[in-house]
N, C-alpha and C. Protein backbone atom coordinates (compact mmCIF):
# COMPACT_ATOMS: atom_id res chain seq x y z
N UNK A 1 4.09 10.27 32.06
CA UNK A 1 4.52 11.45 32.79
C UNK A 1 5.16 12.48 31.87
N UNK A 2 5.84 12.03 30.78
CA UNK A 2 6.37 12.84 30.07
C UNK A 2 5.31 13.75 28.99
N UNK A 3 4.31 13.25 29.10
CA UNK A 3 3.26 14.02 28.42
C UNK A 3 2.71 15.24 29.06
N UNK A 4 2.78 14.52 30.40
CA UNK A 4 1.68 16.01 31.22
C UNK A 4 3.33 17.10 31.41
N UNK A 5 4.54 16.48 31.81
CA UNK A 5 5.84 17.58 31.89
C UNK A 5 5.80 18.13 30.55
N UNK A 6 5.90 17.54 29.51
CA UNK A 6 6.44 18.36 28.71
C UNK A 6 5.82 18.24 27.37
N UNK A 7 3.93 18.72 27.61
CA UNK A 7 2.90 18.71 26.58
C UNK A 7 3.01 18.87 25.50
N UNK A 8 4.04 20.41 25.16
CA UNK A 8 4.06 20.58 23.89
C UNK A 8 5.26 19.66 22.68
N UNK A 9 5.98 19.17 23.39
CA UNK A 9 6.86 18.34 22.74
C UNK A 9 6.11 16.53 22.51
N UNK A 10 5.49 16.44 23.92
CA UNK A 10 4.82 15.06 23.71
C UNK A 10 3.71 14.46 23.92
N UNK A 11 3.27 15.74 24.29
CA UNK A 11 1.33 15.68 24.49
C UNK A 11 0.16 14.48 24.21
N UNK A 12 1.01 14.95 22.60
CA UNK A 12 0.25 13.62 21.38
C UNK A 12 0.80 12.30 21.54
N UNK A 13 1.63 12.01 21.60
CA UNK A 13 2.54 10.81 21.98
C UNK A 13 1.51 9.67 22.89
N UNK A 14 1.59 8.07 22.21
CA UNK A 14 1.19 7.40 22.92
C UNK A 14 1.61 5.86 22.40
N UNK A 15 1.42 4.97 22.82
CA UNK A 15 2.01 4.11 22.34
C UNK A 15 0.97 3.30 21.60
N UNK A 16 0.03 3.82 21.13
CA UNK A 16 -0.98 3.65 20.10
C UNK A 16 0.10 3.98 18.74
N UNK A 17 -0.01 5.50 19.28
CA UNK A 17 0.81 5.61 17.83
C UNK A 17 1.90 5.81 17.06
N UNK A 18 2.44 5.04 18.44
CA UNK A 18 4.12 4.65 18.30
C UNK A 18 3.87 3.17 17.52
N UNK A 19 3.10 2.30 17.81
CA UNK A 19 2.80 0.84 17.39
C UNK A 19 2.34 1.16 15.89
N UNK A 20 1.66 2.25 15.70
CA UNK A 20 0.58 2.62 14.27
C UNK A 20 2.30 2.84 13.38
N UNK A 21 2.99 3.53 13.89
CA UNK A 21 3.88 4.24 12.88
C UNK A 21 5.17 3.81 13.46
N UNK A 22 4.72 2.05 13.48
CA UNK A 22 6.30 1.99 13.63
C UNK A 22 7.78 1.90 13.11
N UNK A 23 7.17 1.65 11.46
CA UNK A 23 8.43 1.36 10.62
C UNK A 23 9.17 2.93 10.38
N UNK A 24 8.57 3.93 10.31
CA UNK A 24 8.85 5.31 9.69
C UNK A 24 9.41 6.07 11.21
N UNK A 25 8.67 5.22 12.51
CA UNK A 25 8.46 6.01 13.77
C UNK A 25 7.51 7.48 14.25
N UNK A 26 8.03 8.31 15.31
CA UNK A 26 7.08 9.68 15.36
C UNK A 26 8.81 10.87 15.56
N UNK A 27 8.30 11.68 14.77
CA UNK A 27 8.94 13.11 15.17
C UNK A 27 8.84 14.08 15.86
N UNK A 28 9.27 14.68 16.87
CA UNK A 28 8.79 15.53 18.12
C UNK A 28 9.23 16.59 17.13
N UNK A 29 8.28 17.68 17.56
CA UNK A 29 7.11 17.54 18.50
C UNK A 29 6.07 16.71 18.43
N UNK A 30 5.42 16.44 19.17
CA UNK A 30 4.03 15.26 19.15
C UNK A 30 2.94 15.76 19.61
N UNK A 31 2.34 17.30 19.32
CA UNK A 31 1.38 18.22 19.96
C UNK A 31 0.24 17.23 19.82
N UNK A 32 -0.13 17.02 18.62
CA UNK A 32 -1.38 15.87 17.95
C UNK A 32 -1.03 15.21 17.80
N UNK A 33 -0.55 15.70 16.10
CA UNK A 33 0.53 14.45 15.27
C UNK A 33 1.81 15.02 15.51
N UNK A 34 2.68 13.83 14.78
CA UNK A 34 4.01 14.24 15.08
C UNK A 34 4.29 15.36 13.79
N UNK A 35 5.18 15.78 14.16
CA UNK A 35 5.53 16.98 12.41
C UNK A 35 7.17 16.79 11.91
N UNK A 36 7.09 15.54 10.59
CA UNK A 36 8.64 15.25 10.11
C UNK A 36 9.20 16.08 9.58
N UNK A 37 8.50 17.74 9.33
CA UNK A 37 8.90 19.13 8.75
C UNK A 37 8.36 20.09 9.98
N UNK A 38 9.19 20.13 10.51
CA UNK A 38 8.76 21.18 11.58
C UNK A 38 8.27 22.67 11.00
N UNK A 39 9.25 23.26 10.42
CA UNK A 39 8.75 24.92 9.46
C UNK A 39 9.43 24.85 8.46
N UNK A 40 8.27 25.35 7.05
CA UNK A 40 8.94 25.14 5.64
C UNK A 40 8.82 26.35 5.34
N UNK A 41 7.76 27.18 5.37
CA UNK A 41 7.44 28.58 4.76
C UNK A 41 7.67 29.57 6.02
N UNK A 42 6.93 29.11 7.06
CA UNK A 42 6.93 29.99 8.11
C UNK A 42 6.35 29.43 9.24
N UNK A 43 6.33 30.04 10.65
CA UNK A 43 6.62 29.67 12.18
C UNK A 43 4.96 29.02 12.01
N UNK A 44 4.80 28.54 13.24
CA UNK A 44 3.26 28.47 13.35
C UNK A 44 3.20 29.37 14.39
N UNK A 45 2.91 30.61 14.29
CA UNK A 45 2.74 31.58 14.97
C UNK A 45 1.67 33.01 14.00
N UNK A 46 1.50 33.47 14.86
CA UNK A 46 -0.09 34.68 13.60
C UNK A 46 0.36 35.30 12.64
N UNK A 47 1.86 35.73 12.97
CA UNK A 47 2.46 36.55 11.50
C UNK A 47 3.05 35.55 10.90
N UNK A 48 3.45 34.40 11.44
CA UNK A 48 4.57 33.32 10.42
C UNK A 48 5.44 34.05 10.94
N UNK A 49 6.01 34.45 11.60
CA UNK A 49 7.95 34.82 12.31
C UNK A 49 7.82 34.05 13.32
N UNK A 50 9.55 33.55 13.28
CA UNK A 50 9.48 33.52 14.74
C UNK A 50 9.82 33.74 15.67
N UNK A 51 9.49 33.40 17.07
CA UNK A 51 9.55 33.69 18.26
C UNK A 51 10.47 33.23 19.43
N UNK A 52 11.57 34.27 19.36
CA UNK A 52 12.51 33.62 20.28
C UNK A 52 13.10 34.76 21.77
N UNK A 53 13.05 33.73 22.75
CA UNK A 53 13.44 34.45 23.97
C UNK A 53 14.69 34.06 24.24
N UNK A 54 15.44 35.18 25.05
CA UNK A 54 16.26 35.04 25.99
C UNK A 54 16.32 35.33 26.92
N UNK A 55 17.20 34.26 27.94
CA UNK A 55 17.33 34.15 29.21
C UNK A 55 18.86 34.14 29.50
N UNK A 56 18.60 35.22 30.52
CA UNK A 56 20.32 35.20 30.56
C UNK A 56 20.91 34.28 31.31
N UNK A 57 22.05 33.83 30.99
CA UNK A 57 22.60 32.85 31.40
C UNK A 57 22.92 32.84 33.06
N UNK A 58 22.53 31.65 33.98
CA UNK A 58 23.09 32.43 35.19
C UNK A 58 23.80 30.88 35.78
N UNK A 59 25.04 31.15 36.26
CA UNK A 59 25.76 29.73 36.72
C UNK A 59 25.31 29.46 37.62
N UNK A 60 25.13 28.03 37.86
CA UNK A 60 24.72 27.48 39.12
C UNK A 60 25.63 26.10 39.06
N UNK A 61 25.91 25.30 40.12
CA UNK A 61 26.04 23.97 40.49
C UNK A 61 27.50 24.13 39.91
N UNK A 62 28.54 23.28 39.55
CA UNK A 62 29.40 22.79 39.30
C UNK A 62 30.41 24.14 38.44
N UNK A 63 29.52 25.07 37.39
CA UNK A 63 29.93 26.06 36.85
C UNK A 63 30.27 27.13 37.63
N UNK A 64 29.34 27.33 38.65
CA UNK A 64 29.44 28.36 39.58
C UNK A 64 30.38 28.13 40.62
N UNK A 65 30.61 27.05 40.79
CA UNK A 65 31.52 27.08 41.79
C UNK A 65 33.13 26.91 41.66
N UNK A 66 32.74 26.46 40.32
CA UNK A 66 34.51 26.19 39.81
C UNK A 66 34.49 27.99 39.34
N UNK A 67 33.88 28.87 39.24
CA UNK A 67 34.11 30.47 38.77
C UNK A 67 34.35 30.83 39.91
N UNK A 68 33.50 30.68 41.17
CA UNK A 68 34.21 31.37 42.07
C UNK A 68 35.26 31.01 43.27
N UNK A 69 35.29 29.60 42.88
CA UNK A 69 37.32 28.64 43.84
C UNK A 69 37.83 29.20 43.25
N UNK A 70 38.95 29.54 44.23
CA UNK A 70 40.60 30.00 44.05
C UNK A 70 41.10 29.11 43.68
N UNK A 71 40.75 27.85 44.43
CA UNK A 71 42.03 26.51 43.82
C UNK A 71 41.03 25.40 43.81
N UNK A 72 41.41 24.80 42.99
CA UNK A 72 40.84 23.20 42.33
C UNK A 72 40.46 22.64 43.97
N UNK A 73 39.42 21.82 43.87
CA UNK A 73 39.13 20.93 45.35
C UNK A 73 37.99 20.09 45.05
N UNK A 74 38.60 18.90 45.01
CA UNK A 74 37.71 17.31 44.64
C UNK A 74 37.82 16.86 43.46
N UNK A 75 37.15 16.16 43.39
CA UNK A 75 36.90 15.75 41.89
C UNK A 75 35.79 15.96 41.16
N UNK A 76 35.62 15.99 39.87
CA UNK A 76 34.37 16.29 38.83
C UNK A 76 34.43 15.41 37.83
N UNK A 77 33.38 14.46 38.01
CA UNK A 77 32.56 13.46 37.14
C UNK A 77 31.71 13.66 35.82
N UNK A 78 32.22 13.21 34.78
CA UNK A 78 31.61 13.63 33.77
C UNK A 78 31.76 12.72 32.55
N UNK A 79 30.57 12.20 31.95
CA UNK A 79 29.75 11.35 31.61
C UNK A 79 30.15 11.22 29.84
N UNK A 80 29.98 10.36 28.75
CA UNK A 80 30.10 10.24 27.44
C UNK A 80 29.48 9.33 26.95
N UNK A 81 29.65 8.83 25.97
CA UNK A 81 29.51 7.75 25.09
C UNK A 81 30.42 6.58 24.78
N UNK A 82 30.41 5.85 24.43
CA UNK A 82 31.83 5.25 23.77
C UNK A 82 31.34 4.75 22.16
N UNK A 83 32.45 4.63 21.42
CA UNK A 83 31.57 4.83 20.17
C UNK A 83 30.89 3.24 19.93
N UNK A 84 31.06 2.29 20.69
CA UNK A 84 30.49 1.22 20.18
C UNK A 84 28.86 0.70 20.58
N UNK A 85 28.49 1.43 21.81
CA UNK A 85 27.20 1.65 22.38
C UNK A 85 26.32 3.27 21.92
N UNK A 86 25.06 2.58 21.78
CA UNK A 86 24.57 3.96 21.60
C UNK A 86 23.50 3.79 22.99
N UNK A 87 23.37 5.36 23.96
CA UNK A 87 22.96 6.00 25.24
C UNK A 87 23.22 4.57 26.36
N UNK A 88 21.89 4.00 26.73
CA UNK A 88 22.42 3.23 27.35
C UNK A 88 22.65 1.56 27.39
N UNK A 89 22.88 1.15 25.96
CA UNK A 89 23.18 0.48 25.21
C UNK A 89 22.20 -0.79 25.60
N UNK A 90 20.79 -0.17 25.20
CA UNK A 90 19.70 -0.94 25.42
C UNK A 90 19.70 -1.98 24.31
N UNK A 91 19.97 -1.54 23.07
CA UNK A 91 19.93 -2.18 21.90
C UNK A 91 21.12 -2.84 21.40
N UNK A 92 22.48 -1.98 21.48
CA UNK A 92 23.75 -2.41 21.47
C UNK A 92 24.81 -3.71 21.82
N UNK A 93 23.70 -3.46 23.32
CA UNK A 93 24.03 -4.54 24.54
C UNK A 93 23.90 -5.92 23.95
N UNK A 94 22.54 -6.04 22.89
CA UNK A 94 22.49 -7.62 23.04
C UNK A 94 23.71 -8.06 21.41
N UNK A 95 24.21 -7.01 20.60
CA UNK A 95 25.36 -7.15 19.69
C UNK A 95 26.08 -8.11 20.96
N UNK A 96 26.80 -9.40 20.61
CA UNK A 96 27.46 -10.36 21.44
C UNK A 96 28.97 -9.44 21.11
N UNK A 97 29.47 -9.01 19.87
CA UNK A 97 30.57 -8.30 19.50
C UNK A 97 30.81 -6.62 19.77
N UNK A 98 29.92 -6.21 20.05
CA UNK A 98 29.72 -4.97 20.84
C UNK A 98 30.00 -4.90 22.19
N UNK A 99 29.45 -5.91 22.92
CA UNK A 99 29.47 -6.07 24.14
C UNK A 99 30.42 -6.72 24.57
N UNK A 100 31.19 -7.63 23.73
CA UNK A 100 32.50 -8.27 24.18
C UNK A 100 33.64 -6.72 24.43
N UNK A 101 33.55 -5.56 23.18
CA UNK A 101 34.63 -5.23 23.18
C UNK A 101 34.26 -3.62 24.72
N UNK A 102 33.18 -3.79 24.93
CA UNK A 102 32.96 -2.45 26.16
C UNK A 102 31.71 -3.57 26.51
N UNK A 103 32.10 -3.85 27.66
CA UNK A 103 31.50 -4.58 28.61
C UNK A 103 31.07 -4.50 29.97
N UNK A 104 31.78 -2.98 30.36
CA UNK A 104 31.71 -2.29 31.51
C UNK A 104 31.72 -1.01 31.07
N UNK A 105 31.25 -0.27 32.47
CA UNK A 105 31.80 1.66 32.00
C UNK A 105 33.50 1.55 33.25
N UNK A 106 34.13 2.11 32.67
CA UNK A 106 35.65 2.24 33.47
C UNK A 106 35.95 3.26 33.56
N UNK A 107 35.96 4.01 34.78
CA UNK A 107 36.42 5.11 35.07
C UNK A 107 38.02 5.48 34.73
N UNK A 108 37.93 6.42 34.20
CA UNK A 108 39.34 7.21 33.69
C UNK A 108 39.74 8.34 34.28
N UNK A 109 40.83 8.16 35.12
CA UNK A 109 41.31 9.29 36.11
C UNK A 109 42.93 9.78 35.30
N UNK A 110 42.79 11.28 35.36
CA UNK A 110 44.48 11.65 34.62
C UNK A 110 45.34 11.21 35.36
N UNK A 111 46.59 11.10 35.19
CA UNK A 111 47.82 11.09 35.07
C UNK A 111 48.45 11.99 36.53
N UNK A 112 47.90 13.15 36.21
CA UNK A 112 48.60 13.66 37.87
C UNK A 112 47.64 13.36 38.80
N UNK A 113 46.54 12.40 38.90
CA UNK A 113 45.80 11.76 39.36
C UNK A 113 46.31 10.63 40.07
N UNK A 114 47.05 10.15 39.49
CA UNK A 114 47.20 8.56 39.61
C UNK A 114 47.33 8.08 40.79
N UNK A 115 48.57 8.80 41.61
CA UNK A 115 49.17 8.32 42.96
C UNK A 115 47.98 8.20 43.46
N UNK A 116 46.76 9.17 43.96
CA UNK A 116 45.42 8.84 44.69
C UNK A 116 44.79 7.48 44.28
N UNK A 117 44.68 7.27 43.13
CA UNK A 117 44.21 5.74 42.79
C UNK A 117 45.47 4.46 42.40
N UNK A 118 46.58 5.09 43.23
CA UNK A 118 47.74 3.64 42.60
C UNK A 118 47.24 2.62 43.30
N UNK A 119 46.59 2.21 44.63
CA UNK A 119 46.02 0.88 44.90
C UNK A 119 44.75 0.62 45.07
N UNK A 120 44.20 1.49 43.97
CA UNK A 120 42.74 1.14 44.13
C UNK A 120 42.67 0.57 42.47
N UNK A 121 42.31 -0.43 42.34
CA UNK A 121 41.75 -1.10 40.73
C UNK A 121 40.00 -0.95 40.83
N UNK A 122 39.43 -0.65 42.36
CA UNK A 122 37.75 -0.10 41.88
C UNK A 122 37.39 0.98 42.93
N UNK A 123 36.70 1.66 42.60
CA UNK A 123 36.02 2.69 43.35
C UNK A 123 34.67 2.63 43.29
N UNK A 124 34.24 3.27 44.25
CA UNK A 124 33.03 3.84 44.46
C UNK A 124 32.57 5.41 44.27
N UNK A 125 31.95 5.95 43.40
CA UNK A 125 31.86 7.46 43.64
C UNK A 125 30.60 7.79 43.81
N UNK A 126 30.20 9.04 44.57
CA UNK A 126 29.32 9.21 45.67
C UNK A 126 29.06 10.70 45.63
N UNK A 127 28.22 10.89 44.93
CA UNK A 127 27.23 12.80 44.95
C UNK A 127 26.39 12.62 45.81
N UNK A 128 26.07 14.00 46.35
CA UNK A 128 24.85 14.33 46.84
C UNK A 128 23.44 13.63 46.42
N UNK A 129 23.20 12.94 45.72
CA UNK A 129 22.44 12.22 45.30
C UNK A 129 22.44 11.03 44.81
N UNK A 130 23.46 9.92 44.86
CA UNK A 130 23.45 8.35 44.90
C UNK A 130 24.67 8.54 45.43
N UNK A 131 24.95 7.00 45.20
CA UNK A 131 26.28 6.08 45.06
C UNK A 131 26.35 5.00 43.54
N UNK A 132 27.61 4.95 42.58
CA UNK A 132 27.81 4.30 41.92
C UNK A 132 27.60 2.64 42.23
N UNK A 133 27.92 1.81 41.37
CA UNK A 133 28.39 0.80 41.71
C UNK A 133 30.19 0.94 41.69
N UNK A 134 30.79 -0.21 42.29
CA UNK A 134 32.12 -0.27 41.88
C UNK A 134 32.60 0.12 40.39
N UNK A 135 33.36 0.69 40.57
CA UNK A 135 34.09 0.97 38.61
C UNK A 135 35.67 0.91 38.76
N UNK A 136 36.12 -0.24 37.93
CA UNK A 136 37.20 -0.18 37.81
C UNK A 136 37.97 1.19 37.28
N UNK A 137 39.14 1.72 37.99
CA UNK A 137 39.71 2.09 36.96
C UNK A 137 41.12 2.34 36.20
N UNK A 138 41.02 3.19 35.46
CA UNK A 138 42.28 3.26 34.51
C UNK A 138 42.91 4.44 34.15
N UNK A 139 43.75 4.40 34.36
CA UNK A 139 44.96 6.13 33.89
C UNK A 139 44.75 6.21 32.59
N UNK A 140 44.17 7.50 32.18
CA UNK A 140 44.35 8.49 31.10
C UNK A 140 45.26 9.30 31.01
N UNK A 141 45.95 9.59 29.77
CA UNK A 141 46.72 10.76 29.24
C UNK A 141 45.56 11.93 28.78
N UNK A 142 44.49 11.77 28.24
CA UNK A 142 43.27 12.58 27.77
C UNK A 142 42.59 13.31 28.91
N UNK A 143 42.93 12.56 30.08
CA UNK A 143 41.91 13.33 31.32
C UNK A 143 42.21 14.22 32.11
N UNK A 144 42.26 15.65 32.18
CA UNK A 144 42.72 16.51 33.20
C UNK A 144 42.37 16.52 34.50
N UNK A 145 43.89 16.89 35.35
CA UNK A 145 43.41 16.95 36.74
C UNK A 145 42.31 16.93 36.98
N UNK A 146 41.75 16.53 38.24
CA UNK A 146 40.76 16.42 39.25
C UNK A 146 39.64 16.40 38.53
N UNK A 147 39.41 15.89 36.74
CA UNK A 147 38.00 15.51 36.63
C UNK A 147 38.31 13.62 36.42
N UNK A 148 37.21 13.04 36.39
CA UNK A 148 37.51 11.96 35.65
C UNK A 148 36.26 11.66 34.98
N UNK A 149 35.93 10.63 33.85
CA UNK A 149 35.43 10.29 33.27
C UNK A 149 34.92 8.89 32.95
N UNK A 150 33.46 8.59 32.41
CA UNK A 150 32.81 7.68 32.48
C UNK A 150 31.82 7.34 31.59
N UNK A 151 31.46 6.36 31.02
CA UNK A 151 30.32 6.25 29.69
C UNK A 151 29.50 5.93 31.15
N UNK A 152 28.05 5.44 30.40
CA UNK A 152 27.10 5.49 31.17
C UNK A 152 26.02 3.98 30.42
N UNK A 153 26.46 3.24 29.75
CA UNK A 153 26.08 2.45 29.01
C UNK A 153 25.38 1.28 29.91
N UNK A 154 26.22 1.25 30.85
CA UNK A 154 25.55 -0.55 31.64
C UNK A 154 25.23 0.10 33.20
N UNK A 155 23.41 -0.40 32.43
CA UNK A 155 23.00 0.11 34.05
C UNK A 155 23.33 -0.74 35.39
N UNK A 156 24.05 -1.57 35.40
CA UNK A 156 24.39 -2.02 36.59
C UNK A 156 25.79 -1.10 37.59
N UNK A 157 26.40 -0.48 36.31
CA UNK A 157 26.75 0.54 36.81
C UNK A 157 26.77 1.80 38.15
N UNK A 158 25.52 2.00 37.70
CA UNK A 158 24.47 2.85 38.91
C UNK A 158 25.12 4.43 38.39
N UNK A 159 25.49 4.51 37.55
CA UNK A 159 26.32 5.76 36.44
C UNK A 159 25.18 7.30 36.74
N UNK A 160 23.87 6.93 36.14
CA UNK A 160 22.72 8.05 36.49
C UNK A 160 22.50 7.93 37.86
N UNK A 161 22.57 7.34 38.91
CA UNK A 161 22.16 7.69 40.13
C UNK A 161 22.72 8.66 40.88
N UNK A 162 24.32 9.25 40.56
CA UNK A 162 24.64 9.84 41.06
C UNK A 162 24.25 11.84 40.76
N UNK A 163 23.60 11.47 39.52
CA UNK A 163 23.14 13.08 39.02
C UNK A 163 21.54 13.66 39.40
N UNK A 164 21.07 12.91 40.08
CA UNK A 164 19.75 13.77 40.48
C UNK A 164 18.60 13.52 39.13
N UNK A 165 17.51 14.44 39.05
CA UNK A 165 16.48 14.69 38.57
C UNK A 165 16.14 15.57 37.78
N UNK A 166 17.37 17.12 38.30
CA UNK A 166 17.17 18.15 37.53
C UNK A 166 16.99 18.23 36.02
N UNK A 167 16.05 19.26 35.62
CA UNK A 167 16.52 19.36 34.24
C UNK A 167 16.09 20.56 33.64
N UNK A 168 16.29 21.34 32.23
CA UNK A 168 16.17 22.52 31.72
C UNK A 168 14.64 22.90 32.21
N UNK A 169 14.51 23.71 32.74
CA UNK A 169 12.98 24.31 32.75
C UNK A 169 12.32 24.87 31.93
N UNK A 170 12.45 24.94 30.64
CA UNK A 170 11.90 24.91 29.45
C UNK A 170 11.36 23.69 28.80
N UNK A 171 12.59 23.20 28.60
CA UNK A 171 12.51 22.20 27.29
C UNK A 171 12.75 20.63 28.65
N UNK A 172 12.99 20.67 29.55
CA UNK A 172 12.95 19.61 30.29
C UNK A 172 14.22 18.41 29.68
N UNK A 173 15.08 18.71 28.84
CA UNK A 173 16.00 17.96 28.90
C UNK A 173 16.93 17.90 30.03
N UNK A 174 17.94 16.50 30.88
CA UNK A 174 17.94 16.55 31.98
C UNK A 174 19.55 17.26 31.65
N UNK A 175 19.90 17.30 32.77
CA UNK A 175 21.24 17.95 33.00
C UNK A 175 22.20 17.74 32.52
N UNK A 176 23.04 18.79 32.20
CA UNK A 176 24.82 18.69 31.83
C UNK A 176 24.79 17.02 32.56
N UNK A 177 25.87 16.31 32.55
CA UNK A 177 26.55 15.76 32.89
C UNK A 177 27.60 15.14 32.96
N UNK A 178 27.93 16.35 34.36
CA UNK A 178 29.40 16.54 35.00
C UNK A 178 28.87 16.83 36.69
N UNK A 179 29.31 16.23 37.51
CA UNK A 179 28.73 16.85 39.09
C UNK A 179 30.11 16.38 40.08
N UNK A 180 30.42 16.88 41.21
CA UNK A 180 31.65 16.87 41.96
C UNK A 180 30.76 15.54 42.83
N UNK A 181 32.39 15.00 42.88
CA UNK A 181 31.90 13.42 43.67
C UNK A 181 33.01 13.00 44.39
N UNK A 182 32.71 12.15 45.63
CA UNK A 182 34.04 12.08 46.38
C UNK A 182 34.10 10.35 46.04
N UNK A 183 35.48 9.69 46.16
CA UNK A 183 36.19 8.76 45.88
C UNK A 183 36.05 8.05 46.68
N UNK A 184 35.11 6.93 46.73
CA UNK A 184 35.31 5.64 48.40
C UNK A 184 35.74 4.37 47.96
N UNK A 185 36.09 3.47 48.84
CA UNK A 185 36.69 2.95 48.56
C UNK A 185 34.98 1.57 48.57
N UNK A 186 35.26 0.43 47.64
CA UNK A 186 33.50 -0.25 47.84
C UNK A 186 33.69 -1.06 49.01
N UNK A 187 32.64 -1.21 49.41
CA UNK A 187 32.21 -2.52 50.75
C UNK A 187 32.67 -3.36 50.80
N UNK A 188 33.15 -4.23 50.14
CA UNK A 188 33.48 -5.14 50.52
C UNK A 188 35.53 -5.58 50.59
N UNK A 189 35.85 -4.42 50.28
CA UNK A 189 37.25 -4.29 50.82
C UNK A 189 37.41 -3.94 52.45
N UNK A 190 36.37 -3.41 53.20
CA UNK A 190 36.04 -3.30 54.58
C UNK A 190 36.45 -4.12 54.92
């Protein structure tokens, strides 16, 4: 699917010749071949310059709406790394010493936060588009009001379900991630 979305970056791409070139790997773009020098002399374009557009910036979703509230309202979820996993610690995961020391993703809520979560040790958080799994969590000094924060490493998590599909309409990379989410409490405290 990612070939027919987004041809000119991965067109060429296949797992022929991901298997052919696997010690060195492939470099996107992948029009044919891949190209490990994208431009040395000049663009691939008729004069050799190149070619750049702009689009003006226009806020939508989470940006737009925190520009036009008067006052803070909910919370805003927003996503990282931790440095001992790399994305979603497909590879990381099976390190036995990696995984001992981040073993979960744990939600981190600030400080003038806290009283809302003083008897909750897990939550559930819930966008317009999923539900998490349970996430423990934990008071930050690093986290400002009404956002909190989360790696995204263990898919049992359910961490991406809550952000949708969207993504750049150009270049098709998927979304910021940060999206407003409300706080439940999980099922089985019912």
């Amino acid at each position: 699917a990612v070939r027919i979305d987004a041809p000119i970056r991965f067109g060429g791409a296949s797992y022929e010749k991901l298997e052919a070139n696997r010690l060195r790997g492939l470099q996107w773009p992948v029009q044919e071949e891949d190209l490990p020098v994208l431009h040395i002399d000049a663009f691939r374009t008729k004069d050799g310059l190149g070619s750049f557009r702009y689009k003006q910036y226009e806020p939508r979703g989470q940006v737009e709406e925190l520009l036009k509230a008067s006052a803070h309202n909910g919370y805003y979820l927003t996503t990282g790394r931790v440095l001992v996993h790399y994305n979603n610690a497909a590879q990381t995961n099976m390190c036995e010493k990696l995984h001992r020391s981040h073993d979960e993703d744990t939600l981190l809520v600030s400080v003038e936060d806290a009283d809302f979560f003083e008897y909750k040790d897990f939550v559930v958080l819930r966008s317009e588009y999923g539900e998490s799994a349970p996430l423990r969590v934990k008071v930050s000094t690093t986290i400002k009001k009404g956002t909190m924060f989360t790696s995204f490493h263990h898919s049992k998590s359910r961490i991406n379900f809550l952000f949708g599909d969207e993504s750049d309409e150009l270049i098709r990379t998927a979304r910021f991630k940060s999206i407003k989410v409300e706080v439940i409490k999980p099922d089985y405290l019912d």
